[in-house]
N, C-alpha and C. Protein backbone atom coordinates (compact mmCIF):
# COMPACT_ATOMS: atom_id res chain seq x y z
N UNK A 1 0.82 -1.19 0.00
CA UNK A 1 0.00 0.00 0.00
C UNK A 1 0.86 1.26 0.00
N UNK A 2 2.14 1.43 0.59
CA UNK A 2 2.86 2.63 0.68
C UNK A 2 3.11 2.82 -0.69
N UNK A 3 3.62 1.85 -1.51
CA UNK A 3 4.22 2.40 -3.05
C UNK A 3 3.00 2.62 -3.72
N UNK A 4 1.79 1.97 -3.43
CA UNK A 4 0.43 2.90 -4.26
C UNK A 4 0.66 4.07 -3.44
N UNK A 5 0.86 4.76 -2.61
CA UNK A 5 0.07 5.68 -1.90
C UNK A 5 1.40 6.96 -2.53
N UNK A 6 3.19 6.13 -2.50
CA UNK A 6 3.70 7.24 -3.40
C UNK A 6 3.45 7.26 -4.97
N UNK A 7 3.09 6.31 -5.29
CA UNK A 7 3.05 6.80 -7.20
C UNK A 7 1.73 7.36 -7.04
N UNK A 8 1.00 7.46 -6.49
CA UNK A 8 -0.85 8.10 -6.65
C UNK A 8 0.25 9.59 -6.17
N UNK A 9 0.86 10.07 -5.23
CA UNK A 9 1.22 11.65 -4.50
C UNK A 9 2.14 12.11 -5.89
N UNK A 10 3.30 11.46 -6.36
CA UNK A 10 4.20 11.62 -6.80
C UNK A 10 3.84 12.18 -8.47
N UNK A 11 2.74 11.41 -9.05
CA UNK A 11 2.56 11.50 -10.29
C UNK A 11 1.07 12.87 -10.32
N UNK A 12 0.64 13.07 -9.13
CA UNK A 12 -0.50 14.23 -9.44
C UNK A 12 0.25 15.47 -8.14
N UNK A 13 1.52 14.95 -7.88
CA UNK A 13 1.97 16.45 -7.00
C UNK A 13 0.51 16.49 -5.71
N UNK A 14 0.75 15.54 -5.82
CA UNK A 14 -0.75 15.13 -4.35
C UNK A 14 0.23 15.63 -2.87
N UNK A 15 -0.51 16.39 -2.04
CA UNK A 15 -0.21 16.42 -1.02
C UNK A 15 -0.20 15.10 -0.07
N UNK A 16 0.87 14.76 0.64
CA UNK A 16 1.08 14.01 1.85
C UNK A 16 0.88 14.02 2.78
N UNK A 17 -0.36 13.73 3.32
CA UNK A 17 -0.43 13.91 4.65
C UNK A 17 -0.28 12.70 5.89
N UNK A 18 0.59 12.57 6.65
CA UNK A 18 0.62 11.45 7.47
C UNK A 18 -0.22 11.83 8.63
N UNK A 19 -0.38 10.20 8.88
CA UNK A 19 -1.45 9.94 10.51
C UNK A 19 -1.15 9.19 11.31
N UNK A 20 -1.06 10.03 12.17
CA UNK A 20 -0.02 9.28 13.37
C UNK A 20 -0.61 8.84 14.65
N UNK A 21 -1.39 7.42 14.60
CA UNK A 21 -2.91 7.46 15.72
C UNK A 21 -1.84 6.59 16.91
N UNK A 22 -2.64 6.56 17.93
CA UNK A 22 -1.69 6.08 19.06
C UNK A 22 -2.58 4.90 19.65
N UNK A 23 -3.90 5.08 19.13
CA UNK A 23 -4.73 3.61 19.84
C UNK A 23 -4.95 2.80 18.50
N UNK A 24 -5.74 1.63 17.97
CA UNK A 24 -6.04 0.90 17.47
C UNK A 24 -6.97 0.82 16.20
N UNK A 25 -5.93 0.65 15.54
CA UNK A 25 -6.90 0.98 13.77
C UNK A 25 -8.73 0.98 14.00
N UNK A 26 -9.04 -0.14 14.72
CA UNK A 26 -10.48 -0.48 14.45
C UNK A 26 -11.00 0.01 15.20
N UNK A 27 -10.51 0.78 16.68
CA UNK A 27 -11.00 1.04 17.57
C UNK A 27 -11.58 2.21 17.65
N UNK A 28 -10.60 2.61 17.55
CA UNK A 28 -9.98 4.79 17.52
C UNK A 28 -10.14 5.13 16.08
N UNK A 29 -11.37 5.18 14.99
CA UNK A 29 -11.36 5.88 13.67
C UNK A 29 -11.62 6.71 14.33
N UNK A 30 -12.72 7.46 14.96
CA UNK A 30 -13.04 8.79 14.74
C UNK A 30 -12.30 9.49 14.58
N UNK A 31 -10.86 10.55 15.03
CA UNK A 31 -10.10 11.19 14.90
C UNK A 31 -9.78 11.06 12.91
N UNK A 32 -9.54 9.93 13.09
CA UNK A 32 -9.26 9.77 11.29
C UNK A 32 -10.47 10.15 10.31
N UNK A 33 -11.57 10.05 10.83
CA UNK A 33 -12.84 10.29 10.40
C UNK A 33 -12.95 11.54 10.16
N UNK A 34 -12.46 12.16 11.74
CA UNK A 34 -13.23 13.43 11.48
C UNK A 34 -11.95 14.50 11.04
N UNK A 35 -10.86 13.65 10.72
CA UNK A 35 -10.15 15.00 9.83
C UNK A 35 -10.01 15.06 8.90
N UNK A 36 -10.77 13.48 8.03
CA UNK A 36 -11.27 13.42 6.42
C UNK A 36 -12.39 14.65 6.17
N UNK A 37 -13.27 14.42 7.04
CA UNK A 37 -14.24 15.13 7.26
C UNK A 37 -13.99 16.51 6.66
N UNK A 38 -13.38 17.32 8.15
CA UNK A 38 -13.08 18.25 7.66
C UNK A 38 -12.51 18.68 6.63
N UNK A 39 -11.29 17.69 5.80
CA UNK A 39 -11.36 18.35 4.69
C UNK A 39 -11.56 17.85 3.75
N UNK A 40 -12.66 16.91 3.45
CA UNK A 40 -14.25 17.40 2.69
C UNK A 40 -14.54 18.73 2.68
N UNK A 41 -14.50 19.29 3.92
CA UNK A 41 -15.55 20.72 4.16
C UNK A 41 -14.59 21.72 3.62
N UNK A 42 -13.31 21.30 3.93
CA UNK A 42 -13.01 22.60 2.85
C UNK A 42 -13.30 22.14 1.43
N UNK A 43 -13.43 21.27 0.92
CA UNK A 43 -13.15 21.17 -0.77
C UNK A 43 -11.98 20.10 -0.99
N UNK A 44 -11.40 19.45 -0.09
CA UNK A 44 -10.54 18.53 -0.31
C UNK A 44 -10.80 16.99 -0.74
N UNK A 45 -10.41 16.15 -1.47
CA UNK A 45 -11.02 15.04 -1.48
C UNK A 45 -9.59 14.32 -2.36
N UNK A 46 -9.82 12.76 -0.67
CA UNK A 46 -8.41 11.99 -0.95
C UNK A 46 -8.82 11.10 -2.35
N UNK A 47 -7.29 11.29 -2.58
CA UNK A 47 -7.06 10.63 -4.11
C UNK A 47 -7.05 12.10 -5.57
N UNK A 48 -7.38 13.09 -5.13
CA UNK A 48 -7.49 13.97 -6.00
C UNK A 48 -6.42 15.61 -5.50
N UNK A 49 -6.88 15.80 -4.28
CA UNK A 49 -6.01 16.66 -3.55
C UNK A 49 -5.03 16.14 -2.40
N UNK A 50 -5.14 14.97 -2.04
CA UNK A 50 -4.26 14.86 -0.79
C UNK A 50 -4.25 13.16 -0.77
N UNK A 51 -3.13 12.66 -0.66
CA UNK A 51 -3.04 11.17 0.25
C UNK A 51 -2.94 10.54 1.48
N UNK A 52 -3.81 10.40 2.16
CA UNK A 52 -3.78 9.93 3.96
C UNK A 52 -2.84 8.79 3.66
N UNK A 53 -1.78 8.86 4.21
CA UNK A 53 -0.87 7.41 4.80
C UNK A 53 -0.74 7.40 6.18
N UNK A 54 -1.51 6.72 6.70
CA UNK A 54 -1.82 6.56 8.20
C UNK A 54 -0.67 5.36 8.77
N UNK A 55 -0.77 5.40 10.28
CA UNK A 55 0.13 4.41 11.03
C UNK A 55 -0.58 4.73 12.27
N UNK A 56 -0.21 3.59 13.00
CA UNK A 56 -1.21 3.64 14.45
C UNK A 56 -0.46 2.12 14.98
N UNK A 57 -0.23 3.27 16.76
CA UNK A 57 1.14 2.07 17.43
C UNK A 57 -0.16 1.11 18.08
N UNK A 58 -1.45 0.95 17.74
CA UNK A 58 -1.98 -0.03 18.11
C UNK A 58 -1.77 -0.28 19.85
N UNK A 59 -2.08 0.61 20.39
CA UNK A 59 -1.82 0.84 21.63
C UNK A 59 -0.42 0.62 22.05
N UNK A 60 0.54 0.61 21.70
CA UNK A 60 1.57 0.20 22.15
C UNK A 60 2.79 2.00 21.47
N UNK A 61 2.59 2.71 23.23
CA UNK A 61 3.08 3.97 22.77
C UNK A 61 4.38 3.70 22.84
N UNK A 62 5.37 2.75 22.61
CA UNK A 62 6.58 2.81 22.27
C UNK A 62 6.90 2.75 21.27
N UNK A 63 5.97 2.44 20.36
CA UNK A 63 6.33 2.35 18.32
C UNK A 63 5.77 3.62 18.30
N UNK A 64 5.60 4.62 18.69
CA UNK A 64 5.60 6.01 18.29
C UNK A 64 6.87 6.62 17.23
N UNK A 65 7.65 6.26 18.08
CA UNK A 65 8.60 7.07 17.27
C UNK A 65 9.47 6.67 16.24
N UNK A 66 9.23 4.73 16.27
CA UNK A 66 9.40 3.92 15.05
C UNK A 66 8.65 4.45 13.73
N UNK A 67 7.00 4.82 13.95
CA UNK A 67 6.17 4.98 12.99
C UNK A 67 6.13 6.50 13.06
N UNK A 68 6.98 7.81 13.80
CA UNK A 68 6.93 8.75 13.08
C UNK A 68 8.39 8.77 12.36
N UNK A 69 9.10 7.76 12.37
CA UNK A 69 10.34 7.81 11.74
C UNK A 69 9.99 7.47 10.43
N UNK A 70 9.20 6.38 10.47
CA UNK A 70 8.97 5.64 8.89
C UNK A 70 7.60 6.71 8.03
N UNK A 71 6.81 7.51 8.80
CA UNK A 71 6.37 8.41 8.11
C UNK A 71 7.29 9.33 7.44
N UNK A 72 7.84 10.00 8.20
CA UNK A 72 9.32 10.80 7.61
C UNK A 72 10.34 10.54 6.38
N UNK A 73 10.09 9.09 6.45
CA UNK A 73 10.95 8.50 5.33
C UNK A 73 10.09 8.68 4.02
N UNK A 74 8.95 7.78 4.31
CA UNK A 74 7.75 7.97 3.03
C UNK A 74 7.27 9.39 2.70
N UNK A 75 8.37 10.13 3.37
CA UNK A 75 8.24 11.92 2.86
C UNK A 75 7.11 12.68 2.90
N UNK A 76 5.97 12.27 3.97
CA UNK A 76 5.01 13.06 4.02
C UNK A 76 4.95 14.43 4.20
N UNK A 77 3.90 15.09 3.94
CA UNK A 77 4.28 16.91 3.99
C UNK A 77 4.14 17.38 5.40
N UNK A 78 3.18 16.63 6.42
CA UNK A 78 2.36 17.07 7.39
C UNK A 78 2.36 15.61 8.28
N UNK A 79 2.84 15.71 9.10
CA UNK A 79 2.06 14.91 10.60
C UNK A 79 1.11 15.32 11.12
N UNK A 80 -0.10 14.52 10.91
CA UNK A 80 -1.21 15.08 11.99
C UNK A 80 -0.92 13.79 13.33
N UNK A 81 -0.53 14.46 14.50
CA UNK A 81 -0.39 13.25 15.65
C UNK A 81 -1.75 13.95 16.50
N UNK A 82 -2.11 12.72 17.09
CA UNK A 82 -3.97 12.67 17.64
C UNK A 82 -3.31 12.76 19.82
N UNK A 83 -2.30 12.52 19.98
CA UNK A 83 -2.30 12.25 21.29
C UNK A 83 -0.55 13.19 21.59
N UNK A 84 -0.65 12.99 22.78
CA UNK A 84 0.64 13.87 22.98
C UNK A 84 1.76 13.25 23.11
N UNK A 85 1.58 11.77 22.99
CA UNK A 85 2.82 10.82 22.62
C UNK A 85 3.17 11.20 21.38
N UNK A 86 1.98 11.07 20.57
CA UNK A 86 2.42 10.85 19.11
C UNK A 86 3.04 12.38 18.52
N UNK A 87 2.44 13.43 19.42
CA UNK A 87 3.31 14.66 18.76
C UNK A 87 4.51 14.55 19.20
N UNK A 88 4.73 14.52 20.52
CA UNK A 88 6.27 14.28 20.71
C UNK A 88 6.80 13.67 19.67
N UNK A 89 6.47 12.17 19.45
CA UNK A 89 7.35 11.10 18.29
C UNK A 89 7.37 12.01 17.29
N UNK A 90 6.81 12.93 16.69
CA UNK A 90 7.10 13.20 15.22
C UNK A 90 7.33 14.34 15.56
N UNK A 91 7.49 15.45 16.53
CA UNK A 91 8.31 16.69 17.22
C UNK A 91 9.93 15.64 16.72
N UNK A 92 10.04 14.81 17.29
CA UNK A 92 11.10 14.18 17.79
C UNK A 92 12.11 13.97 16.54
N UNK A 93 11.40 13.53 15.55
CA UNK A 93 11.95 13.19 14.05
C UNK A 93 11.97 14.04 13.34
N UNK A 94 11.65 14.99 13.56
CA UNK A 94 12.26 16.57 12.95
C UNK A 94 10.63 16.81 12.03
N UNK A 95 10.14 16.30 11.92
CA UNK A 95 8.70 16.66 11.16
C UNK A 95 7.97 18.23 11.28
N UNK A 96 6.93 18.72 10.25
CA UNK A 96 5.72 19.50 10.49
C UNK A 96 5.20 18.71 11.19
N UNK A 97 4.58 18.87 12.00
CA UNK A 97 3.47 18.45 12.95
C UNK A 97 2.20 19.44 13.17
N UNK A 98 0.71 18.89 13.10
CA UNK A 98 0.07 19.20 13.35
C UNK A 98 -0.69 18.55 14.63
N UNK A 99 -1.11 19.06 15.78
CA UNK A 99 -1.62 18.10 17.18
C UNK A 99 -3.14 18.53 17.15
N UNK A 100 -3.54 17.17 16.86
CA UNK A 100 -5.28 17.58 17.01
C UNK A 100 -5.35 16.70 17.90
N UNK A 101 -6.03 17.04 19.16
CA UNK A 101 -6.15 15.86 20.14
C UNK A 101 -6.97 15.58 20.45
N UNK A 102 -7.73 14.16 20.46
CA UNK A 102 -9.31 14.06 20.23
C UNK A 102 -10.02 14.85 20.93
């Protein structure tokens, strides 16, 4: 899924946005939900303006800073981290960071 997610950014100059969740893919969407959401509301829509490449330490806040390292690598433009572990981790790796905290 990462090499679809760079040839889909790479070939339309798509913005990158990484997601950096700290509880459990199936558990914890809302946060992911609601910042698709919002940008819907501005006019945004993934696959055309922007690519979500998400990661989530699946409760386990010590792969924080494993998975804001490997966001960093896959060259995203933006960290959005949801908890104050996860901003630290991608504070930590030199990233933009954005902290929305549920």
């Amino acid at each position: 899924m990462e090499r679809y997610d760079q040839s889909i950014a790479s070939a339309r100059k798509l913005a990158r946005i990484g997601y950096l969740g700290a509880g459990i893919r199936t558990v914890t969407p809302n946060p992911r939900e609601a910042l698709l959401q919002g940008l819907r509301d501005l006019g945004y829509v993934e696959g055309q303006n922007f690519v979500l490449v998400d990661r989530y330490a699946e409760g386990q806040q010590e792969r924080l800073p494993e998975l804001a390292a490997e966001l960093v690598r896959l060259e995203v433009d933006i960290i959005v981290a949801t908890t104050g572990g996860s901003a630290k981790a991608a504070k930590d790796v030199g990233s933009m960071m954005l902290f929305a905290p549920d």
